[in-house]
Protein backbone atom coordinates (compact mmCIF):
# COMPACT_ATOMS: atom_id res chain seq x y z
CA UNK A 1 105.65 97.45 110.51
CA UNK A 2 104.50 98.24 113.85
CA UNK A 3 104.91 95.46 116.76
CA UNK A 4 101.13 95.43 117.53
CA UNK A 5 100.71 94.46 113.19
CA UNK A 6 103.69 91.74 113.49
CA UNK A 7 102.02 90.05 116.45
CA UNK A 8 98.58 90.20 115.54
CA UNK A 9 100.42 88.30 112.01
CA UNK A 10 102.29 86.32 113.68
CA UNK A 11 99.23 84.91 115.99
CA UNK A 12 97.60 84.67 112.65
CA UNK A 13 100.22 82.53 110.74
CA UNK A 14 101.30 80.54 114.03
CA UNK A 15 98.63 79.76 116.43
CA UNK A 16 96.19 77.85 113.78
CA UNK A 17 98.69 75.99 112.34
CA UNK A 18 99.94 75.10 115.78
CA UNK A 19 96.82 73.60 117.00
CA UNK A 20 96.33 71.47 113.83
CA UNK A 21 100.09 70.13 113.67
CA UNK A 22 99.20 69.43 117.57
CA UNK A 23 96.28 67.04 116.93
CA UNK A 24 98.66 65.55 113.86
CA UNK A 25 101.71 65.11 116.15
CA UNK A 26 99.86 63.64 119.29
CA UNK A 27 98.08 60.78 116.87
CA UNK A 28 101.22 60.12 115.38
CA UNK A 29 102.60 59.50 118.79
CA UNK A 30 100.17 57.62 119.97
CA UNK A 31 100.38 55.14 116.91
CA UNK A 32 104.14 55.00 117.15
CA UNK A 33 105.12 55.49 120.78
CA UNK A 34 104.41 51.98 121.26
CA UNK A 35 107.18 51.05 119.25
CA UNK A 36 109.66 53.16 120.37
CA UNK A 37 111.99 50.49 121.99
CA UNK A 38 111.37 47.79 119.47
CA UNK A 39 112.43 49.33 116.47
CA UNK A 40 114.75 52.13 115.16
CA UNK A 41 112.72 53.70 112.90
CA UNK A 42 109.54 54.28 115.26
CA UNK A 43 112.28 55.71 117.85
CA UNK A 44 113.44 58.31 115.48
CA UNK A 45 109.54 59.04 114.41
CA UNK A 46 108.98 59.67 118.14
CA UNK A 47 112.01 61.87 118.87
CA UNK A 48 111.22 64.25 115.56
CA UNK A 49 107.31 64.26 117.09
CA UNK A 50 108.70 65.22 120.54
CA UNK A 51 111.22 67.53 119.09
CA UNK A 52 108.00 69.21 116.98
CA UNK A 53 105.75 69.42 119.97
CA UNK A 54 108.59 71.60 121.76
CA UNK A 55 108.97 73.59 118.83
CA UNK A 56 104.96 74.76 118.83
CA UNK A 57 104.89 75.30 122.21
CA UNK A 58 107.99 77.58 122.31
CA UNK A 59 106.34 79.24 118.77
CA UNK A 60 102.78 79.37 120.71
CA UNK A 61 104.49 80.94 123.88
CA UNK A 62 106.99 83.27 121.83
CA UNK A 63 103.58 84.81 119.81
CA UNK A 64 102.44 85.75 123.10
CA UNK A 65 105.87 87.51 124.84
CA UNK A 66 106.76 88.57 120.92
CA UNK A 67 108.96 91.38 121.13
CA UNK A 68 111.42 89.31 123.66
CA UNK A 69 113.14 86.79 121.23
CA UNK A 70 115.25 84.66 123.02
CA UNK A 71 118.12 82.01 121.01
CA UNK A 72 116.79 78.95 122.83
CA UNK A 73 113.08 80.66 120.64
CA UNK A 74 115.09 80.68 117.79
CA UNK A 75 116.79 77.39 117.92
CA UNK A 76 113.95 75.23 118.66
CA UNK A 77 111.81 77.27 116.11
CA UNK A 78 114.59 75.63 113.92
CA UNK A 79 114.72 72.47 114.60
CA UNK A 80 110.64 72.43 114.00
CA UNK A 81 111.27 73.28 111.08
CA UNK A 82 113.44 70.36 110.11
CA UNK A 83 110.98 68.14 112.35
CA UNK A 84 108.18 69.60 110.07
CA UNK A 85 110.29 68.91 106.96
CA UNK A 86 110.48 65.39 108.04
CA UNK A 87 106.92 65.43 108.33
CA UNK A 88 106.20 66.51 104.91
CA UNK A 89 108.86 64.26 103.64
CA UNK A 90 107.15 60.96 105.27
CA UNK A 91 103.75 61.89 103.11
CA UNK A 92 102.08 64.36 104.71
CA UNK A 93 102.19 66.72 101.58
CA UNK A 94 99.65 64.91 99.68
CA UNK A 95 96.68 66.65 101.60
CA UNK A 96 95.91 70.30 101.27
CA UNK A 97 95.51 71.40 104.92
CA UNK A 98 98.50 69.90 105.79
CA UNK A 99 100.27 71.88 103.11
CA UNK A 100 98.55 74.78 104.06
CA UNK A 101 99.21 74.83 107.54
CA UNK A 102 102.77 73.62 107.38
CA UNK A 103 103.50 76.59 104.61
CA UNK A 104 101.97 78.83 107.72
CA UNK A 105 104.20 77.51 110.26
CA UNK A 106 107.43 77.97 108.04
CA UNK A 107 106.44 81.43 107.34
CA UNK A 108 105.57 82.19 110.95
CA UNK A 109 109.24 81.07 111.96
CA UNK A 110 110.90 82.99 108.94
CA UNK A 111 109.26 86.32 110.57
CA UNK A 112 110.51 84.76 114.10
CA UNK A 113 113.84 84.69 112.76
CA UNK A 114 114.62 87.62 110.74
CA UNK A 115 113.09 89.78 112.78
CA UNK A 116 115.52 88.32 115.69
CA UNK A 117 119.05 88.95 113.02
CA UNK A 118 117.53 92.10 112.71
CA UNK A 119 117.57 93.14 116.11
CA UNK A 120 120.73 91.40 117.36
């Protein structure tokens, strides 16, 4: 595939999906950032939203330089992924956009990544 197609694919899979899980992730830390210090669970709620709000903007920014992969890209793509996991895990499976979009984002970040073992 050419590196105009795999952009123009990844911008596809990535930036939609980015800008929904965005809205999802600041509500949910707005509802549980209040918490934070008061209980253990809503801390570790905030750090996987924070930890998933670095991931999309380093997939967002890494759509737009695409052919320069750096490992920080691919490391934090990663850990989105298991923030996003988390996600799904806590409920947010049960509606069909959320599915949608989060099946988007995981195959967005499986291009991200084997096209980065591929080149290295």
């Amino acid at each position: 595939m050419s590196t105009k197609f795999k952009k123009a694919l990844l911008a596809l899979l990535i930036l939609p999906a980015s800008i929904h899980w965005l809205g999802i992730t600041a509500l949910g830390f707005m509802v549980f950032a209040h918490g934070t210090f008061y209980d253990i669970s809503s801390f570790f709620v905030t750090v996987v939203m924070l930890i998933g709000l670095l991931a999309l903007g380093v997939a967002c920014f890494s759509v737009i330089r695409y052919p320069k992969i750096s490992k920080f890209t691919i490391y934090s793509i990663g850990l989105g992924c298991a923030s996003l996991t988390i996600a799904l895990y806590m409920g947010l499976y049960t509606e069909r956009q959320f599915l949608v979009s989060a099946c988007s984002l995981y195959l967005g970040s499986a291009l991200f990544m084997v096209d980065y073992a591929r080149s290295t």
